[in-house]
Protein backbone atom coordinates (compact mmCIF):
# COMPACT_ATOMS: atom_id res chain seq x y z
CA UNK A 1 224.50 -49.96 79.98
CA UNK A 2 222.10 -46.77 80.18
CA UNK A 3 221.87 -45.13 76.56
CA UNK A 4 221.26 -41.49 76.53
CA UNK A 5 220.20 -38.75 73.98
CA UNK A 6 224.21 -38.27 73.36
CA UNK A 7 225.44 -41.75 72.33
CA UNK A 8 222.16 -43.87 71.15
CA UNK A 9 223.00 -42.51 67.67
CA UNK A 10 226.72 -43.79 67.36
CA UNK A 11 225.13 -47.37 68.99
CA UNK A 12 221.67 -47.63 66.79
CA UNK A 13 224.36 -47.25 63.79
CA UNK A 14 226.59 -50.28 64.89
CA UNK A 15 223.65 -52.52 66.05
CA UNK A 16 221.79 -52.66 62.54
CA UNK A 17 218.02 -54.40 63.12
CA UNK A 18 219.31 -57.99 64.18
CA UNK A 19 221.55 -56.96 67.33
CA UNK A 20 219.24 -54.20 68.12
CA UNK A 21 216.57 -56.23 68.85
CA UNK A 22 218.90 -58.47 70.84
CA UNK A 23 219.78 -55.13 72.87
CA UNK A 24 215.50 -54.71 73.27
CA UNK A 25 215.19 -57.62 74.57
CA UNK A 26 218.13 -57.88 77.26
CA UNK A 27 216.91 -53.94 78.57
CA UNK A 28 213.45 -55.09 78.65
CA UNK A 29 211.77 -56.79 81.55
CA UNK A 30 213.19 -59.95 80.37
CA UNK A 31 210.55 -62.74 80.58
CA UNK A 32 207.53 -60.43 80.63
CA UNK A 33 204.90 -61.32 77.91
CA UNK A 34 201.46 -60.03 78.20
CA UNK A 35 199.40 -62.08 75.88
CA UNK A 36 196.15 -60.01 74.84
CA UNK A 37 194.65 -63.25 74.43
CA UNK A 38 195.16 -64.58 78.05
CA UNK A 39 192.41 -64.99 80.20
CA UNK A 40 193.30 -62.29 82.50
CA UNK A 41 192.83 -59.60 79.55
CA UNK A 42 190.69 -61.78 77.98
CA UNK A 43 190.72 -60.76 74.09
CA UNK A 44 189.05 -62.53 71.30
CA UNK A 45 190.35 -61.51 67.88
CA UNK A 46 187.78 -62.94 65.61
CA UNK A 47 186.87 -59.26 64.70
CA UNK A 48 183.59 -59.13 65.88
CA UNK A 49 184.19 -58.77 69.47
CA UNK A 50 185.21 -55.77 71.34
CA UNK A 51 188.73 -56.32 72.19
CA UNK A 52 189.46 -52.47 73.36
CA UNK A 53 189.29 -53.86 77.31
CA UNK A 54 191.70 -56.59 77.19
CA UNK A 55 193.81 -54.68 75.14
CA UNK A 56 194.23 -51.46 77.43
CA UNK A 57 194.56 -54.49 80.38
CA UNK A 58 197.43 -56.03 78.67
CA UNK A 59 199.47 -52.65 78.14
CA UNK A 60 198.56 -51.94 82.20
CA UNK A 61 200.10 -54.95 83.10
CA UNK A 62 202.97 -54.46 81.45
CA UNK A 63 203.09 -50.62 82.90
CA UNK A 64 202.88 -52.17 85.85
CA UNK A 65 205.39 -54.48 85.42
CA UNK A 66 207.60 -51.38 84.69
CA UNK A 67 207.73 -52.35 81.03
CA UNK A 68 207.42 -56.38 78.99
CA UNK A 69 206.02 -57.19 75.93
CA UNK A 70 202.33 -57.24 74.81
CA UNK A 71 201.23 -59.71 72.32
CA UNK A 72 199.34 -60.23 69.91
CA UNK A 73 198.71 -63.47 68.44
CA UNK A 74 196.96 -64.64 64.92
CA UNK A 75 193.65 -62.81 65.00
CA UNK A 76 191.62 -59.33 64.16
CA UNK A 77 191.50 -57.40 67.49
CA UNK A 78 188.53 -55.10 66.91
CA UNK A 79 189.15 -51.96 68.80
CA UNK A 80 187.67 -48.40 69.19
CA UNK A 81 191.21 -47.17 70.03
CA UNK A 82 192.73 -44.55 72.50
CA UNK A 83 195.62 -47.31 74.20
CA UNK A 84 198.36 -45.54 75.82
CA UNK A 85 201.46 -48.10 75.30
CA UNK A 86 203.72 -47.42 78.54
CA UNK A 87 207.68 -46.94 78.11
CA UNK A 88 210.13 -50.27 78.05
CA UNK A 89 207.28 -52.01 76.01
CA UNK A 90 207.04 -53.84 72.80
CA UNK A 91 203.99 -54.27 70.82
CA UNK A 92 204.28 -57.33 68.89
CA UNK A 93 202.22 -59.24 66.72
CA UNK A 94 202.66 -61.87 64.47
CA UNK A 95 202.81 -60.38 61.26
CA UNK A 96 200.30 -59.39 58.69
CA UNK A 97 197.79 -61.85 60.23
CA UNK A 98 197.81 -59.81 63.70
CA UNK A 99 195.74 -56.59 62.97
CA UNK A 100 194.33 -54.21 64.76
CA UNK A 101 190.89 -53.10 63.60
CA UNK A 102 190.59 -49.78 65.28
CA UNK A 103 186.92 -48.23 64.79
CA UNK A 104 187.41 -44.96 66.74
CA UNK A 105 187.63 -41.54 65.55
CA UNK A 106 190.27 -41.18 67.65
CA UNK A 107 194.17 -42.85 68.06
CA UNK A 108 194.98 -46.22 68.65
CA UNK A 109 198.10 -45.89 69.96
CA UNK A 110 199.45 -42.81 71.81
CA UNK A 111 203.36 -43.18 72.54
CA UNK A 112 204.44 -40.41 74.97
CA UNK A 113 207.50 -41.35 76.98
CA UNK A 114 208.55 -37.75 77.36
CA UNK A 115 211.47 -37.02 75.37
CA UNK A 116 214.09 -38.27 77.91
CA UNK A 117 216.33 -39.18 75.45
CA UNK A 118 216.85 -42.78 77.12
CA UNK A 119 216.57 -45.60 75.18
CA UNK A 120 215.59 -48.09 77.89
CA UNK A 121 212.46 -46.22 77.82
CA UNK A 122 211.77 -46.57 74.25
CA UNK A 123 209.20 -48.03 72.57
CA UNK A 124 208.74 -50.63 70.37
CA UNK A 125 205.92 -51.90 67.41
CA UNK A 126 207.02 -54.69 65.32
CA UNK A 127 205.05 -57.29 63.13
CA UNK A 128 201.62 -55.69 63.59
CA UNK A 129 199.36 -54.72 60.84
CA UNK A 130 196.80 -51.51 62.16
CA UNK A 131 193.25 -50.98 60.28
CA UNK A 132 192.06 -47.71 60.85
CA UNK A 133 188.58 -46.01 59.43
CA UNK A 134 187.40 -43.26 57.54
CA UNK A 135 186.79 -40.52 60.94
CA UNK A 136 188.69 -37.51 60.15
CA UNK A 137 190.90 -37.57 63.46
CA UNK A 138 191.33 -41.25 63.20
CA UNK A 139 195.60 -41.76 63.70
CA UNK A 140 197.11 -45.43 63.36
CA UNK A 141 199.95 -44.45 65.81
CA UNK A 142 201.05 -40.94 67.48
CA UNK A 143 204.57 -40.44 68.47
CA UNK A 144 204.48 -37.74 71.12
CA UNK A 145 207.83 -36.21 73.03
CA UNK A 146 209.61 -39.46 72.98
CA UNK A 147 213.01 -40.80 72.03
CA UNK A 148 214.22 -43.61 70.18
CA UNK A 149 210.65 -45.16 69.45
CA UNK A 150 210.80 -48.38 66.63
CA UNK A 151 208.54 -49.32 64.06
CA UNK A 152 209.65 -52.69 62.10
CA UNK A 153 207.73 -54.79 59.51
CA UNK A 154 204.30 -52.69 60.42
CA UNK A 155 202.02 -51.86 57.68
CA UNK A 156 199.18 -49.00 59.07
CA UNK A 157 196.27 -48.92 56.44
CA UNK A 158 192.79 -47.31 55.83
CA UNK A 159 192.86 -44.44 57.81
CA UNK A 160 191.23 -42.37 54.82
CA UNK A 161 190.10 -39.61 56.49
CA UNK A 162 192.93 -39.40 59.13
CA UNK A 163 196.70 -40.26 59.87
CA UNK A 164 198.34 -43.41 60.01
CA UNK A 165 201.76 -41.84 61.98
CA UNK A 166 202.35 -39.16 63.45
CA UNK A 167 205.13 -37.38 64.74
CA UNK A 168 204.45 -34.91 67.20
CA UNK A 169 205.87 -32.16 69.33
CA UNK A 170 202.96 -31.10 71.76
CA UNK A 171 205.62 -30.10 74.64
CA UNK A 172 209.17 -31.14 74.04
CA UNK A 173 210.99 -32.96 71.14
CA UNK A 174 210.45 -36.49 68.90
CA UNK A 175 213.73 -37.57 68.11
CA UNK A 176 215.61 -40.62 67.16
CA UNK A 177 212.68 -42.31 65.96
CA UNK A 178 213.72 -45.73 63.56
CA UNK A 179 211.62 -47.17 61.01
CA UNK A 180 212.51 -50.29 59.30
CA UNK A 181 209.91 -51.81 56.31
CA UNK A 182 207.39 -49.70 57.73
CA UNK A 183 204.20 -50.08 55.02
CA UNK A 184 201.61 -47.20 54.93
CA UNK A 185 198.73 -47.70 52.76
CA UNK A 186 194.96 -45.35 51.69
CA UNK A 187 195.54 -43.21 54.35
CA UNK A 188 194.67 -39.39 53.89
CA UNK A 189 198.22 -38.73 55.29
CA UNK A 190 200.95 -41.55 55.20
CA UNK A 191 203.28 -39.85 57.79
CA UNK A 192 203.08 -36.62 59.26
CA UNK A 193 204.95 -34.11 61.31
CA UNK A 194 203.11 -32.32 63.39
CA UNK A 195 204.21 -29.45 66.32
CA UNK A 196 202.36 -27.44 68.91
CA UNK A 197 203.02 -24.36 70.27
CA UNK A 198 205.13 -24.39 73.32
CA UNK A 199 206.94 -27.35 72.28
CA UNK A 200 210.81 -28.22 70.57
CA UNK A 201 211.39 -27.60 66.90
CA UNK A 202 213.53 -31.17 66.89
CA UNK A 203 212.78 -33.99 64.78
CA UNK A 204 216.26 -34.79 64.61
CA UNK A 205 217.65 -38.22 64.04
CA UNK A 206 214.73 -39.56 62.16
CA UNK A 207 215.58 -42.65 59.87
CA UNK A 208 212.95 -44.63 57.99
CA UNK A 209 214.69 -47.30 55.99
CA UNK A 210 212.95 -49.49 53.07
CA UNK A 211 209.58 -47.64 53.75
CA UNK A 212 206.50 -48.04 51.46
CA UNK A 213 203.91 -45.60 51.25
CA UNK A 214 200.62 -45.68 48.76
CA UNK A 215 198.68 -42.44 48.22
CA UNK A 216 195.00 -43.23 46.78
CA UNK A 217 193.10 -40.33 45.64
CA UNK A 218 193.93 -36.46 47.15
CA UNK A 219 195.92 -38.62 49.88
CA UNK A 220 199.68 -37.64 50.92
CA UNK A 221 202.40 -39.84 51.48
CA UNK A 222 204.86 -37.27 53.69
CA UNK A 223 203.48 -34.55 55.40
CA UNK A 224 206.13 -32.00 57.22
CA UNK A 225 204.22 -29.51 59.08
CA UNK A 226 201.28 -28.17 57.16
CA UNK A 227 199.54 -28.49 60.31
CA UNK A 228 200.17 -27.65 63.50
CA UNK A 229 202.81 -24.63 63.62
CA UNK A 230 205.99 -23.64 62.06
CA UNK A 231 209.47 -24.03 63.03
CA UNK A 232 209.81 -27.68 62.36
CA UNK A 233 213.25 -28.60 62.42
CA UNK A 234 214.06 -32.52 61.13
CA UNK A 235 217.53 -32.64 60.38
CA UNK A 236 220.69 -35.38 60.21
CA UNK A 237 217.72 -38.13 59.49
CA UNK A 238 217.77 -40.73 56.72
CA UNK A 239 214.85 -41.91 54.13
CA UNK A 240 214.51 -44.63 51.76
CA UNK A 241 211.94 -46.22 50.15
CA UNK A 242 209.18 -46.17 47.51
CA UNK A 243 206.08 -43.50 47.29
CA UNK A 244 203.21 -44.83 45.03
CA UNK A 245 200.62 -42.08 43.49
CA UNK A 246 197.47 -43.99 42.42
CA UNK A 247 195.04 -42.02 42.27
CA UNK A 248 194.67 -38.34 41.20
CA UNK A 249 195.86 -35.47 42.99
CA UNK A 250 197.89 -37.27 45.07
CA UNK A 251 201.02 -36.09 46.51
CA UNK A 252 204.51 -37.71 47.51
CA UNK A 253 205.91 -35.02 50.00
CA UNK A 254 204.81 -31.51 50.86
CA UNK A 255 206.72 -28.61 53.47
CA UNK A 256 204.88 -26.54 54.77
CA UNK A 257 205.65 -22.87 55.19
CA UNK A 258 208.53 -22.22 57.50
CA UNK A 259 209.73 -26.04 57.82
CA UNK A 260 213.16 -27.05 57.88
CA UNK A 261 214.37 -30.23 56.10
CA UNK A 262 218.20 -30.31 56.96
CA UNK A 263 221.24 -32.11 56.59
CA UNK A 264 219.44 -34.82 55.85
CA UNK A 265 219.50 -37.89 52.78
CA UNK A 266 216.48 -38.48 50.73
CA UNK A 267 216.92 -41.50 48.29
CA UNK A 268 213.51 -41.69 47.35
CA UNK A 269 212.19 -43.33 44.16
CA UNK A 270 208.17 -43.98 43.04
CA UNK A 271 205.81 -43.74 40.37
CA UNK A 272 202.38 -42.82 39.33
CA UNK A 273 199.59 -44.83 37.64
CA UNK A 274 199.59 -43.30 34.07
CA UNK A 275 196.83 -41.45 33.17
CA UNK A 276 195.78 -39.62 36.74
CA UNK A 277 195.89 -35.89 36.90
CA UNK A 278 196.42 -33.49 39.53
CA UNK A 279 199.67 -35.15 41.38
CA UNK A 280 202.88 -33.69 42.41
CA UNK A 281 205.86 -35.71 43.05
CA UNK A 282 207.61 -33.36 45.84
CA UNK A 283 206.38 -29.95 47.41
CA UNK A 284 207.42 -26.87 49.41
CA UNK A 285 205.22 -23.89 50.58
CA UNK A 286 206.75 -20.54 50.20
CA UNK A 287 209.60 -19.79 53.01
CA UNK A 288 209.70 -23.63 53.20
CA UNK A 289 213.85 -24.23 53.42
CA UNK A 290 214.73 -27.62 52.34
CA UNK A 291 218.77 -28.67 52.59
CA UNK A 292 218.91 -32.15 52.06
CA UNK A 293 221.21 -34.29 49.17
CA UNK A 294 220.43 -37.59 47.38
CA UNK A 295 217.47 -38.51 45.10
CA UNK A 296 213.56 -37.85 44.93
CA UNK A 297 211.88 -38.96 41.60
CA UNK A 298 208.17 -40.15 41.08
CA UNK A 299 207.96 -41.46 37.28
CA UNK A 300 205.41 -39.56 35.64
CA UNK A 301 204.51 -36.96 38.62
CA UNK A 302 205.36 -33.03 38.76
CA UNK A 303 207.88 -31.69 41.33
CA UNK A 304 206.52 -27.97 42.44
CA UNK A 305 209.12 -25.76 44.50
CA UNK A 306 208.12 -22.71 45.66
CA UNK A 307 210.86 -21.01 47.92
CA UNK A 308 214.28 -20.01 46.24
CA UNK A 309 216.06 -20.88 48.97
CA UNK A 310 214.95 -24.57 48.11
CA UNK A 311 218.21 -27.46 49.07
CA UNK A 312 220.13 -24.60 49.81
CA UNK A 313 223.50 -25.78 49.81
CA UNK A 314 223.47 -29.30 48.44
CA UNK A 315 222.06 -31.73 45.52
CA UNK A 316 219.03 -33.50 45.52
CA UNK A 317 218.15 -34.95 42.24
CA UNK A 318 215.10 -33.90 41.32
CA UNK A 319 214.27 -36.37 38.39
CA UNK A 320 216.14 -39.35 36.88
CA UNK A 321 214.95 -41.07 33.62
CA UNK A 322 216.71 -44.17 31.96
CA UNK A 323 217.27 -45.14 28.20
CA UNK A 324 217.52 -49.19 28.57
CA UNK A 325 216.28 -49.76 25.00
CA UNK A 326 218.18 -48.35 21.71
CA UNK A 327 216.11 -45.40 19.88
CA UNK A 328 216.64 -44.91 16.23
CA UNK A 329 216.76 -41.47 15.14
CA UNK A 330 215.31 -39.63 12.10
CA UNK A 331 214.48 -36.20 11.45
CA UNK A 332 217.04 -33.24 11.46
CA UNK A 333 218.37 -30.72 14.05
CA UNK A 334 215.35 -28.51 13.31
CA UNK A 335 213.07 -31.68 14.40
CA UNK A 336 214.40 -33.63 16.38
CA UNK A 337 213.29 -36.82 17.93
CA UNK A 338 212.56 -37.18 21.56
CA UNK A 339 214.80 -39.30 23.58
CA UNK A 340 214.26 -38.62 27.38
CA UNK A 341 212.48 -36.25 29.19
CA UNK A 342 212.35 -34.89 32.49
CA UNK A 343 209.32 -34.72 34.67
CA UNK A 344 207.95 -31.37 34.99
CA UNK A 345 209.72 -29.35 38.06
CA UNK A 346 208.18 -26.12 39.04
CA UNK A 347 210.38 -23.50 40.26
CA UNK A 348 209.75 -20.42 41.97
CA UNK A 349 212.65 -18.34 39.83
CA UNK A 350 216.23 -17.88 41.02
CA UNK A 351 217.12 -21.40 41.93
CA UNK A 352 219.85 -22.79 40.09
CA UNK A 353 219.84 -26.31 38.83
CA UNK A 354 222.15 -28.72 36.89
CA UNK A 355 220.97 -30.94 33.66
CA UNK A 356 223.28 -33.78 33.54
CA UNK A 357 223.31 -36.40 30.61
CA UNK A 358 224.99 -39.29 29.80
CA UNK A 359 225.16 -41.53 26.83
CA UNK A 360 227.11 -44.49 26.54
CA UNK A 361 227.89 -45.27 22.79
CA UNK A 362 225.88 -44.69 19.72
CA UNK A 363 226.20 -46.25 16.52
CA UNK A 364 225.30 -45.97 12.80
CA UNK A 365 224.45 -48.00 9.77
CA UNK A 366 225.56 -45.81 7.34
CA UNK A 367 229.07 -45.15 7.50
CA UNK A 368 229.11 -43.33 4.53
CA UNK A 369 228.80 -39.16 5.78
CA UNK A 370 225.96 -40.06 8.21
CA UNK A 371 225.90 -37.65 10.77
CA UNK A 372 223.90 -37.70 14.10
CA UNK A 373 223.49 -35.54 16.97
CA UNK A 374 222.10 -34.74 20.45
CA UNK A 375 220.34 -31.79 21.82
CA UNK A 376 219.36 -30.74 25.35
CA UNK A 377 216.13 -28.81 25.15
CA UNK A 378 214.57 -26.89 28.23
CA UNK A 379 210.69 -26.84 26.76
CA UNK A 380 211.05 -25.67 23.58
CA UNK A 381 214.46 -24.11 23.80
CA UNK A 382 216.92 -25.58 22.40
CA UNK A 383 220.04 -25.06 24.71
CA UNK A 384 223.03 -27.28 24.08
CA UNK A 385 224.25 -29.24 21.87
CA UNK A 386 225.36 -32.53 23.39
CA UNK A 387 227.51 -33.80 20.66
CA UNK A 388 227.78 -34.47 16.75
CA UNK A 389 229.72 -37.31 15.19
CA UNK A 390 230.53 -38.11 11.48
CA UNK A 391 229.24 -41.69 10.97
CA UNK A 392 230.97 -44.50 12.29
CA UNK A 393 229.67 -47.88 12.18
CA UNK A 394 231.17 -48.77 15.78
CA UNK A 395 229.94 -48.00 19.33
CA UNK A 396 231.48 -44.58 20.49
CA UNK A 397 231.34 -42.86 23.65
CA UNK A 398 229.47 -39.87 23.80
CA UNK A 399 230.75 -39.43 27.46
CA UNK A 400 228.73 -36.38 30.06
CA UNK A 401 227.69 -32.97 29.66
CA UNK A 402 226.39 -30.87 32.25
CA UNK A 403 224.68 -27.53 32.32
CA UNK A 404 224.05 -25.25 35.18
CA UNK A 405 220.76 -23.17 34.78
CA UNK A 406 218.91 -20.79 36.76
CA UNK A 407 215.17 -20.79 34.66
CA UNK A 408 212.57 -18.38 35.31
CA UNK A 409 209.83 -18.48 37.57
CA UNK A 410 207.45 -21.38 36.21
CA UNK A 411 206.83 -25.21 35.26
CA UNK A 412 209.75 -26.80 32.65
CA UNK A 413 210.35 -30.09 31.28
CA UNK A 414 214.14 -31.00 30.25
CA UNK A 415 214.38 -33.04 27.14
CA UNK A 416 217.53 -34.58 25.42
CA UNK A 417 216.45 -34.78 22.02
CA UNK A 418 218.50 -37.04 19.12
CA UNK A 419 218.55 -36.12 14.73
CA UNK A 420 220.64 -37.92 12.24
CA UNK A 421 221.34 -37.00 8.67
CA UNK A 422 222.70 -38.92 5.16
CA UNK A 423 221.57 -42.19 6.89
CA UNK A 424 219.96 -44.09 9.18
CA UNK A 425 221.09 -44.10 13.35
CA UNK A 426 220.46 -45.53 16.63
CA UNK A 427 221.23 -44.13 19.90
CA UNK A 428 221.93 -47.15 22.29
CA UNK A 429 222.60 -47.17 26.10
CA UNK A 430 223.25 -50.66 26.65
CA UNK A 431 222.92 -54.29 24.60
CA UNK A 432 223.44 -58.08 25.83
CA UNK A 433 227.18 -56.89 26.22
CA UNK A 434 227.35 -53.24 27.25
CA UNK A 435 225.05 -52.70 30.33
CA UNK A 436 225.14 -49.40 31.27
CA UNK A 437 221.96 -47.10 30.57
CA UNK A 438 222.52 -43.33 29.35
CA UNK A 439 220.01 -41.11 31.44
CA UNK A 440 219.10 -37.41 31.76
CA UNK A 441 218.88 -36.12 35.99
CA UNK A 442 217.66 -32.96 36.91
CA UNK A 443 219.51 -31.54 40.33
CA UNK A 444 219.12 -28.75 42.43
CA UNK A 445 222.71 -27.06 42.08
């Protein structure tokens, strides 16, 4: 059956990654395999011989063949790059141990089926690891004006001065594109989208599922259009996955100014290697408009927002932290201890937020007139207080609070901070028996 721009999103949905690569293989040239290793290409892979012939003869066989699937066996294919991979094909290696050592200053592999919006012309890369160098136009893979392209189990790497995938508008639209366990590791930019002049706004559709990227020094994991022009428009598209900051000044996302991010679902989790400087978790450039619900939190790493209009509309949680361990208390209301805290989240003045905490069950060893307490703090204002009980020497629910706040202009750090007096008390979210964590989330109201 011919899929079109119109109904390849209700059947990529049913599919999942097991019957959709059933479906690749049946609209494929079925039978076609274009080992880069048979004599008729004539590849090596012992990375020291230059593969770059056989592999641009393997990917014109199967454009000749009107589309098939180009192999690549065990081995390091040492390339200097610029392979055009023709539409109905699949890349395929055989995991980690197929990579592509790509030397150029240039792209590997340009995708460019031009935006038809049919899926038997898609393309696919799957099992394929792709080694790129330090050149500062170096790209892994570019995604130009196509539809429904797939990326699964491919890890793109070392392209430290360049981009290891883009997506990229030069005259129509990238849509649909589907990343499953897509890996992308030291590369200056991680992901980027990227549009020229003349060309569509659309990125719509995109959906990158149990993605890993690793930012090294100054490196960025997601890049939305701080190249290129404005007007980028990705919207009803889906991320998950894990952003690692490792070195310093690093960052996890950055819009560019006048980018759309809409209608879309972030659920986006990471962390950053204590003691680097410099990093920022998520970022928007003024007149940057970002409308998207779920989560984005990298532990330890600053969030900087600079438009107002900023998730306009709906939540994203802008920083989660756990309690899994009980904290005693001590001090009094005037000093307080520390019990969470948020990361720091810049804001560019008049966007609301809500501070949401929750707290399980505290308990005291001093029945006798103990009291204890919990404060939410925004820096060093103290704003609410949570809760106060009389000692008890049983667990009690504390139960939610949540604040709406619009702060001024500026960098803040949300704290919920615990006191006790006449006695000694612990603040527990969870023992052997009671597993349920309190936490503190910051979200964009």
């Amino acid at each position: 059956m011919p899929y079109t721009k119109t109904n390849w999103i209700d059947e990529q949905t049913k599919l999942g990654p097991t019957n959709l690569n059933k479906l690749e293989n049946g609209i494929f040239a079925a039978g076609l395999t274009f080992n880069v290793k048979d004599s008729a290409y004539g590849a090596v892979g012992d990375g020291v011989a230059d593969d770059t012939a056989a592999v641009t003869a393997a990917l014109a066989a199967a454009s000749s063949a009107g589309g098939g699937i180009v192999h690549f066996p065990p081995g390091t294919y040492k390339t200097t790059g610029g392979h055009t991979v023709p539409a109905k094909t699949i890349v395929r290696g055989a995991g980690l141990n197929s990579m592509i050592s790509h030397s150029g200053n240039n792209t590997c592999f340009l995708v460019n089926t031009g935006g038809a919006g049919d899926l038997t012309l898609a393309v696919t890369f799957e099992k394929l690891r792709i080694v790129g160098n330090s050149g500062a136009s170096g790209i892994g893979i570019d995604i130009q004006d196509s539809a429904s392209t797939v990326l699964r189990d491919v890890r793109i790497e070392a392209y430290t001065g360049g981009v290891g995938l883009r997506l990229h508008n030069v005259s129509f639209w990238t849509e649909q594109t589907d990343m499953l366990n897509l890996d992308l590791t030291n590369n200056a930019i991680g992901m980027q989208f990227r549009r020229e002049t003349g060309s569509s706004a659309s990125f719509g559709y995109t959906r990158a599922s149990d993605f890993f990227i690793n930012c090294q020094a100054g490196q960025m994991g997601i890049d939305v259009g701080n190249s290129g022009i404005a007007g980028i428009d990705i919207y009803n598209a889906d991320f998950t996955g894990f952003i690692h900051l490792a070195g310093n000044n690093g960052t996890g996302i950055k819009v560019g100014a006048g980018q759309v991010w809409g209608t879309s679902r972030l659920f986006i989790r990471g962390e950053m290697v204590g003691g680097l400087t410099g990093c920022v978790g998520f970022q928007t450039v003024a007149t940057a408009d970002v409308n998207v619900d779920g989560y984005f939190s990298i532990d330890g790493a600053s969030n900087s927002f600079a438009a107002p209009t900023l998730l306009g509309g709906r939540g994203l949680e802008l920083s989660y932290t756990e309690l899994a361990v009980g904290i005693a208390l001590s001090g009094t209301e005037a000093s307080p201890t520390d019990v969470l805290a948020s990361n720091p989240i810049m804001l560019d003045g008049g966007t609301p937020i809500i501070i949401e905490c929750f707290f399980p069950a505290w308990s005291t060893a001093n029945a006798a007139g103990a009291v204890l307490g919990l404060n939410l703090w925004e820096d060093s204002t103290d704003l609410k207080r949570i809760t106060q009980l009389n000692g008890q020497n049983i667990w009690t629910p504390i139960g939610t609070l949540k604040v709406k706040r619009t702060p001024a202009a500026g960098t803040h750090t949300y704290k919920v901070r615990g006191w006790q007096a006449n006695g000694t008390g612990t603040l527990w979210a969870g023992a052997s028996n009671i597993m349920v964590n309190g936490f503190l989330r910051i979200t964009k109201a």
